[in-house]
N, C-alpha and C. Protein backbone atom coordinates (compact mmCIF):
# COMPACT_ATOMS: atom_id res chain seq x y z
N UNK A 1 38.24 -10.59 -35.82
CA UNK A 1 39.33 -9.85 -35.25
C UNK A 1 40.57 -10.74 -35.21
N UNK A 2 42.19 -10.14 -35.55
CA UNK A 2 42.97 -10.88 -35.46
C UNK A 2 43.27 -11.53 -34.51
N UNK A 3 44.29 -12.45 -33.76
CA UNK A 3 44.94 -12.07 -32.37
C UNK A 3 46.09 -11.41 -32.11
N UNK A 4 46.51 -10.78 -31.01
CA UNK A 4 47.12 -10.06 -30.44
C UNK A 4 48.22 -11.14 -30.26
N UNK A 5 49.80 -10.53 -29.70
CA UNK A 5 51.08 -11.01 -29.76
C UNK A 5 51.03 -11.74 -27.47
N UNK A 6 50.07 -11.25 -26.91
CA UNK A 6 49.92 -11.69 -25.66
C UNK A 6 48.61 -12.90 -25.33
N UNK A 7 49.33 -13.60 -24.36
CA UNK A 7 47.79 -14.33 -23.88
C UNK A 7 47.37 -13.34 -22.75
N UNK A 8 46.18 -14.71 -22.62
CA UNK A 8 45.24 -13.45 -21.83
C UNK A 8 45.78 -13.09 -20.36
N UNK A 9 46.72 -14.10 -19.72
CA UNK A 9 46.92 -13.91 -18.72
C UNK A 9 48.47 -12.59 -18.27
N UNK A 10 48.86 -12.55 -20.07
CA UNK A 10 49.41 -11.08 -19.87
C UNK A 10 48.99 -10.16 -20.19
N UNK A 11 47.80 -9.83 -20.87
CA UNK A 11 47.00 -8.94 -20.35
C UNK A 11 46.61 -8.66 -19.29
N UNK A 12 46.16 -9.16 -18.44
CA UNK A 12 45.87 -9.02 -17.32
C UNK A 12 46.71 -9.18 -15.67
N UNK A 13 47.72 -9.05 -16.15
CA UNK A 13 49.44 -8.79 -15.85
C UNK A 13 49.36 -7.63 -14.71
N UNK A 14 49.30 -6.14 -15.52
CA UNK A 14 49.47 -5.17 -14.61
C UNK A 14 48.12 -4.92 -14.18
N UNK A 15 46.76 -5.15 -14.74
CA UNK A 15 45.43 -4.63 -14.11
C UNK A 15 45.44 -5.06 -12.43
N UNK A 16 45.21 -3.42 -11.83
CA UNK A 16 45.07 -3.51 -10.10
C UNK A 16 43.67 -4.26 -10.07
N UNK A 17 42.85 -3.06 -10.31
CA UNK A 17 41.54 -4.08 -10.23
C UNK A 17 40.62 -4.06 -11.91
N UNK A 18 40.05 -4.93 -12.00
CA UNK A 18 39.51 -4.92 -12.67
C UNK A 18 38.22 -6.05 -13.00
N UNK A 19 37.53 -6.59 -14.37
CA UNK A 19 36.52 -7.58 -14.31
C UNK A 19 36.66 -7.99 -15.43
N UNK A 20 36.85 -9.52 -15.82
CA UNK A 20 36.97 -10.85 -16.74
C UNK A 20 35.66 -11.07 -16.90
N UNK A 21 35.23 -10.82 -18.02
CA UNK A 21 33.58 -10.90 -18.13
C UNK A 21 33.78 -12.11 -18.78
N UNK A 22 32.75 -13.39 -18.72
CA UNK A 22 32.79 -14.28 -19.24
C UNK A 22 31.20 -14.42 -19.76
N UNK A 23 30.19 -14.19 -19.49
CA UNK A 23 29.11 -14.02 -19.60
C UNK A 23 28.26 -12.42 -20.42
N UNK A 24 28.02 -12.37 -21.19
CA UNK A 24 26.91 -10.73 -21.09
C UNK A 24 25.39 -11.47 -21.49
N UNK A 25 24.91 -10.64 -20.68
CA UNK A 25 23.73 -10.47 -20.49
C UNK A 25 22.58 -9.24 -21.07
N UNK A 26 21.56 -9.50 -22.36
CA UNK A 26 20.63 -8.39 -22.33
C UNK A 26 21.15 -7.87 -23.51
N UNK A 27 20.54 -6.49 -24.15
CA UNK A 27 20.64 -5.72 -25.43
C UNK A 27 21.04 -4.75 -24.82
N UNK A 28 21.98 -3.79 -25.32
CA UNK A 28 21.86 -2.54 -24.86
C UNK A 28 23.09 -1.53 -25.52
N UNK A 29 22.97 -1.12 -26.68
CA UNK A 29 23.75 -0.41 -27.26
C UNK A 29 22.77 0.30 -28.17
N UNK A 30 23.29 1.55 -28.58
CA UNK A 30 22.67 2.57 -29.02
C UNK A 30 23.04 2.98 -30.07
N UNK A 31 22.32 2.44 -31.36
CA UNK A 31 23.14 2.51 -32.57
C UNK A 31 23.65 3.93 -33.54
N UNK A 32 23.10 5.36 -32.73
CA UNK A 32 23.20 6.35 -32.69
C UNK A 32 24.05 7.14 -32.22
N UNK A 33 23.67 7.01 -30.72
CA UNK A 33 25.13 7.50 -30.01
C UNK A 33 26.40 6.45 -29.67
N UNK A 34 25.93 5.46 -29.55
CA UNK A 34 27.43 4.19 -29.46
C UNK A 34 27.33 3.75 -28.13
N UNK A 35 26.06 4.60 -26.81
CA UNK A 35 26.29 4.32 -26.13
C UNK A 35 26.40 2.59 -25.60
N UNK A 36 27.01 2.14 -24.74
CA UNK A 36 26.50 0.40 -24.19
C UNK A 36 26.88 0.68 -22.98
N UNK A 37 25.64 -0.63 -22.65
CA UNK A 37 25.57 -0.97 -21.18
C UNK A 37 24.93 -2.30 -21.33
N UNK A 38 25.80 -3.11 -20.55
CA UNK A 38 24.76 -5.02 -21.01
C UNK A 38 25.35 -5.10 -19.38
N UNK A 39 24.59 -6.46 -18.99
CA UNK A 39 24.52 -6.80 -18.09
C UNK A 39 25.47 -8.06 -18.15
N UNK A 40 26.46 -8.37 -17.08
CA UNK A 40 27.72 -9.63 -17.00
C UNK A 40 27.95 -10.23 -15.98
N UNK A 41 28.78 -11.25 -16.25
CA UNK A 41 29.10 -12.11 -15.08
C UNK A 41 30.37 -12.46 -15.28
N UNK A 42 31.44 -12.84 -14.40
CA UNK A 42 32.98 -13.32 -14.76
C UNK A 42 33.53 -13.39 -13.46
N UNK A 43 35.04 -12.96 -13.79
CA UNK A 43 35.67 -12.68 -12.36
C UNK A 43 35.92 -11.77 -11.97
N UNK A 44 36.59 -11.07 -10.69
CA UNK A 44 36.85 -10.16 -10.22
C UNK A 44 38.40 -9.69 -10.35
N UNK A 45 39.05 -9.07 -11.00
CA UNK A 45 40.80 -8.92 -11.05
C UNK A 45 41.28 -8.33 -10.21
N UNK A 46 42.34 -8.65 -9.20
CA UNK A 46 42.96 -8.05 -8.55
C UNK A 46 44.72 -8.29 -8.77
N UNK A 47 45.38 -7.04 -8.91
CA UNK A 47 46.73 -7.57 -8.76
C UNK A 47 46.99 -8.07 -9.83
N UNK A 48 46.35 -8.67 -11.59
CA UNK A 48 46.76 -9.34 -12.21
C UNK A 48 46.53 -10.84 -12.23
N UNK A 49 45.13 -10.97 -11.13
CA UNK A 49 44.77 -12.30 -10.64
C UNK A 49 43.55 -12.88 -10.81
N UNK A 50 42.86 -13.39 -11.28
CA UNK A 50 41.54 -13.92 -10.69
C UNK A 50 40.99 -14.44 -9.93
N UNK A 51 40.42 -13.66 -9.18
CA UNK A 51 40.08 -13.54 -7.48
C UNK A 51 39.05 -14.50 -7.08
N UNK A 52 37.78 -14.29 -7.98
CA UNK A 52 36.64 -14.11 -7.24
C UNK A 52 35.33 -14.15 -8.24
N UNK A 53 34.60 -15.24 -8.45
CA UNK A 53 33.32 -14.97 -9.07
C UNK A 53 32.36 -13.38 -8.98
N UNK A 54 32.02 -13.42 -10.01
CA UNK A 54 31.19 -12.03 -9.67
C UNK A 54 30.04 -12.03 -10.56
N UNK A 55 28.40 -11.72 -10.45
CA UNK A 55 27.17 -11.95 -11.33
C UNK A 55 26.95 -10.24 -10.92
N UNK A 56 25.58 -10.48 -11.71
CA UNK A 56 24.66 -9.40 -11.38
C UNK A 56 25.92 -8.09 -11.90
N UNK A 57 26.74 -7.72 -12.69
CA UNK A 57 27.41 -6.47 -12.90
C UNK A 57 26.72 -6.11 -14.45
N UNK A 58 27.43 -4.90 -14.19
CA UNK A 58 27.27 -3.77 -15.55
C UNK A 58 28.37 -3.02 -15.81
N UNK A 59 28.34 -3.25 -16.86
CA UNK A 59 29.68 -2.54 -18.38
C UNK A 59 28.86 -2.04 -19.13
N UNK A 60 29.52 -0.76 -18.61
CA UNK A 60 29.17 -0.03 -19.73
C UNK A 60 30.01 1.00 -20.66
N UNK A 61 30.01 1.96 -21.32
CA UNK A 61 30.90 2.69 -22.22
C UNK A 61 30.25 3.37 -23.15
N UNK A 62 30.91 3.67 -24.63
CA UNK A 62 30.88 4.43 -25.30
C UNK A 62 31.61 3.56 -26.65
N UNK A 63 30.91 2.91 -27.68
CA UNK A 63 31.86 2.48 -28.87
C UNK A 63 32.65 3.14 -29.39
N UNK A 64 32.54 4.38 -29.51
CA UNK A 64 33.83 5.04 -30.43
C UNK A 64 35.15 5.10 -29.25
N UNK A 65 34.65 5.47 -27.74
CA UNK A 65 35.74 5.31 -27.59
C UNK A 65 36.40 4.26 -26.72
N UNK A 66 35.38 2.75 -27.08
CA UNK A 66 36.06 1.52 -26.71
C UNK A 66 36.93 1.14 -27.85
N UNK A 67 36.00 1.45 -28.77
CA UNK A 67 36.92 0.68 -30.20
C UNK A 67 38.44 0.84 -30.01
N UNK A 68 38.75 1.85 -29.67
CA UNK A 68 40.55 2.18 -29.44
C UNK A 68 41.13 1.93 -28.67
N UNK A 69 40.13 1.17 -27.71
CA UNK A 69 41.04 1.16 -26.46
C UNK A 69 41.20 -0.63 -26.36
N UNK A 70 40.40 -1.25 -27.44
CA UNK A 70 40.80 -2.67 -27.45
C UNK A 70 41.98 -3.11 -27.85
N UNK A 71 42.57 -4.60 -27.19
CA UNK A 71 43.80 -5.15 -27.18
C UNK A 71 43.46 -6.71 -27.66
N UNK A 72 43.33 -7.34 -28.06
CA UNK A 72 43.37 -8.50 -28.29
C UNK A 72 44.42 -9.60 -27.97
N UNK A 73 44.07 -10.75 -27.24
CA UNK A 73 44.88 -11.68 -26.54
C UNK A 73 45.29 -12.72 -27.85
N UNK A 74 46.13 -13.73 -27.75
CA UNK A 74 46.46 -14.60 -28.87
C UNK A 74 45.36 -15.65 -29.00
N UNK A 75 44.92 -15.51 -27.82
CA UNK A 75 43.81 -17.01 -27.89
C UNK A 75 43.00 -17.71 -28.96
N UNK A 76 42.85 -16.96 -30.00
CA UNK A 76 41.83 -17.32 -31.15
C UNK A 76 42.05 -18.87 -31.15
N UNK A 77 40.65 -19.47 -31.53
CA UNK A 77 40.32 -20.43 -31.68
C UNK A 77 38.76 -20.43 -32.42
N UNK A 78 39.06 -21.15 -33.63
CA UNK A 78 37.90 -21.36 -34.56
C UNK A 78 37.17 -22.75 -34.26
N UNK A 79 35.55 -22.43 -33.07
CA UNK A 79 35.05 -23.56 -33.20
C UNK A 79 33.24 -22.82 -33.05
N UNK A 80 33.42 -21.80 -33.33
CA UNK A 80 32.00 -21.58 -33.77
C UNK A 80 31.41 -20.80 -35.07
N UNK A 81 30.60 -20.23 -35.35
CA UNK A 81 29.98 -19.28 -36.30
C UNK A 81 30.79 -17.78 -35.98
N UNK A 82 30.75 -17.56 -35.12
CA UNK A 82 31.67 -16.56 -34.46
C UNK A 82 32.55 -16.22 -33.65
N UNK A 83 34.00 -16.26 -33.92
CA UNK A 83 35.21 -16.71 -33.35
C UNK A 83 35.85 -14.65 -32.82
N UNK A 84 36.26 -14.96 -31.41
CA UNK A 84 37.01 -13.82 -31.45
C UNK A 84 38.32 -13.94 -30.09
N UNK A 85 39.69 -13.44 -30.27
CA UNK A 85 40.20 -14.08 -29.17
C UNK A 85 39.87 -13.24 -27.86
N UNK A 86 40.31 -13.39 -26.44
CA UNK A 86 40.11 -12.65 -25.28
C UNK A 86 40.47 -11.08 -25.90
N UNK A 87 39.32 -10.17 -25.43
CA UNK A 87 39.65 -8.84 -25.18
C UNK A 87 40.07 -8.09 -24.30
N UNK A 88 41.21 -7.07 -24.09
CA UNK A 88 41.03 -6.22 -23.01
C UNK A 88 40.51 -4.98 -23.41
N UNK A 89 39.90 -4.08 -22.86
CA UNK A 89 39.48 -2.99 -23.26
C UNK A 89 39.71 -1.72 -21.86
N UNK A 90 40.43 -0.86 -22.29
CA UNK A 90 40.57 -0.15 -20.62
C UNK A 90 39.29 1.02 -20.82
N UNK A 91 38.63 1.46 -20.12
CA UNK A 91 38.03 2.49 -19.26
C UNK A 91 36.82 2.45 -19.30
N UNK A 92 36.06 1.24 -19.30
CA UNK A 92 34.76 0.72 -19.21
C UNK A 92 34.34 1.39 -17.59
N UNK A 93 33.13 1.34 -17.47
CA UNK A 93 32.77 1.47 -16.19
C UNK A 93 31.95 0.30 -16.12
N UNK A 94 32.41 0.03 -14.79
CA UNK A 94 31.55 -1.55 -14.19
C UNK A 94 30.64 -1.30 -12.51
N UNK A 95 29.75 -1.50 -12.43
CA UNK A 95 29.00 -1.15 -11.50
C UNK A 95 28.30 -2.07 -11.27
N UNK A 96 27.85 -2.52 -9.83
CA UNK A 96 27.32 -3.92 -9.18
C UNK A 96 27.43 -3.70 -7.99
N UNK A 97 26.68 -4.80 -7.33
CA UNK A 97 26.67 -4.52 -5.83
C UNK A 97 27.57 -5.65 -5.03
């Protein structure tokens, strides 16, 4: 994936709340219907901020209609087998306790 003309921290600019996944966890996409759901860990967004550690969550969605809703940050950096820069993606559902 290319990068995007923003870093990550203007992406995450106007988000009230939201979640910086830094971790996924588990299999879980459905190569049929597109559905996903994996298990994550990151931070918590508030305000455009990073608040707050957070484990144990779930993201989940729909590929056809994440694919469109991704934004890509400038960050790219080539130091593995698989390079991609920060994503934002809006209308995931995230659920955790």
């Amino acid at each position: 994936m290319e990068p995007g003309p923003l870093s990550p921290a203007e992406l995450m600019a106007d988000i009230k709340e939201g979640f910086y996944v830094t971790e996924m966890m588990g299999m879980g996409v459905n190569g049929v219907t597109g559905d996903y759901s994996r298990g994550a860990a990151g931070f918590w967004i508030e305000n455009g901020e990073l608040t707050y550690p957070v484990s144990e969550m779930t993201v989940a969605g729909n590929l056809k209609d994440m694919f469109p809703e991704i934004t890509p940050a400038k960050d790219l950096e080539f130091r593995y087998g698989t390079n991609a820069p920060t994503l934002r993606v809006e209308g995931m559902t995230v659920a955790g306790a």
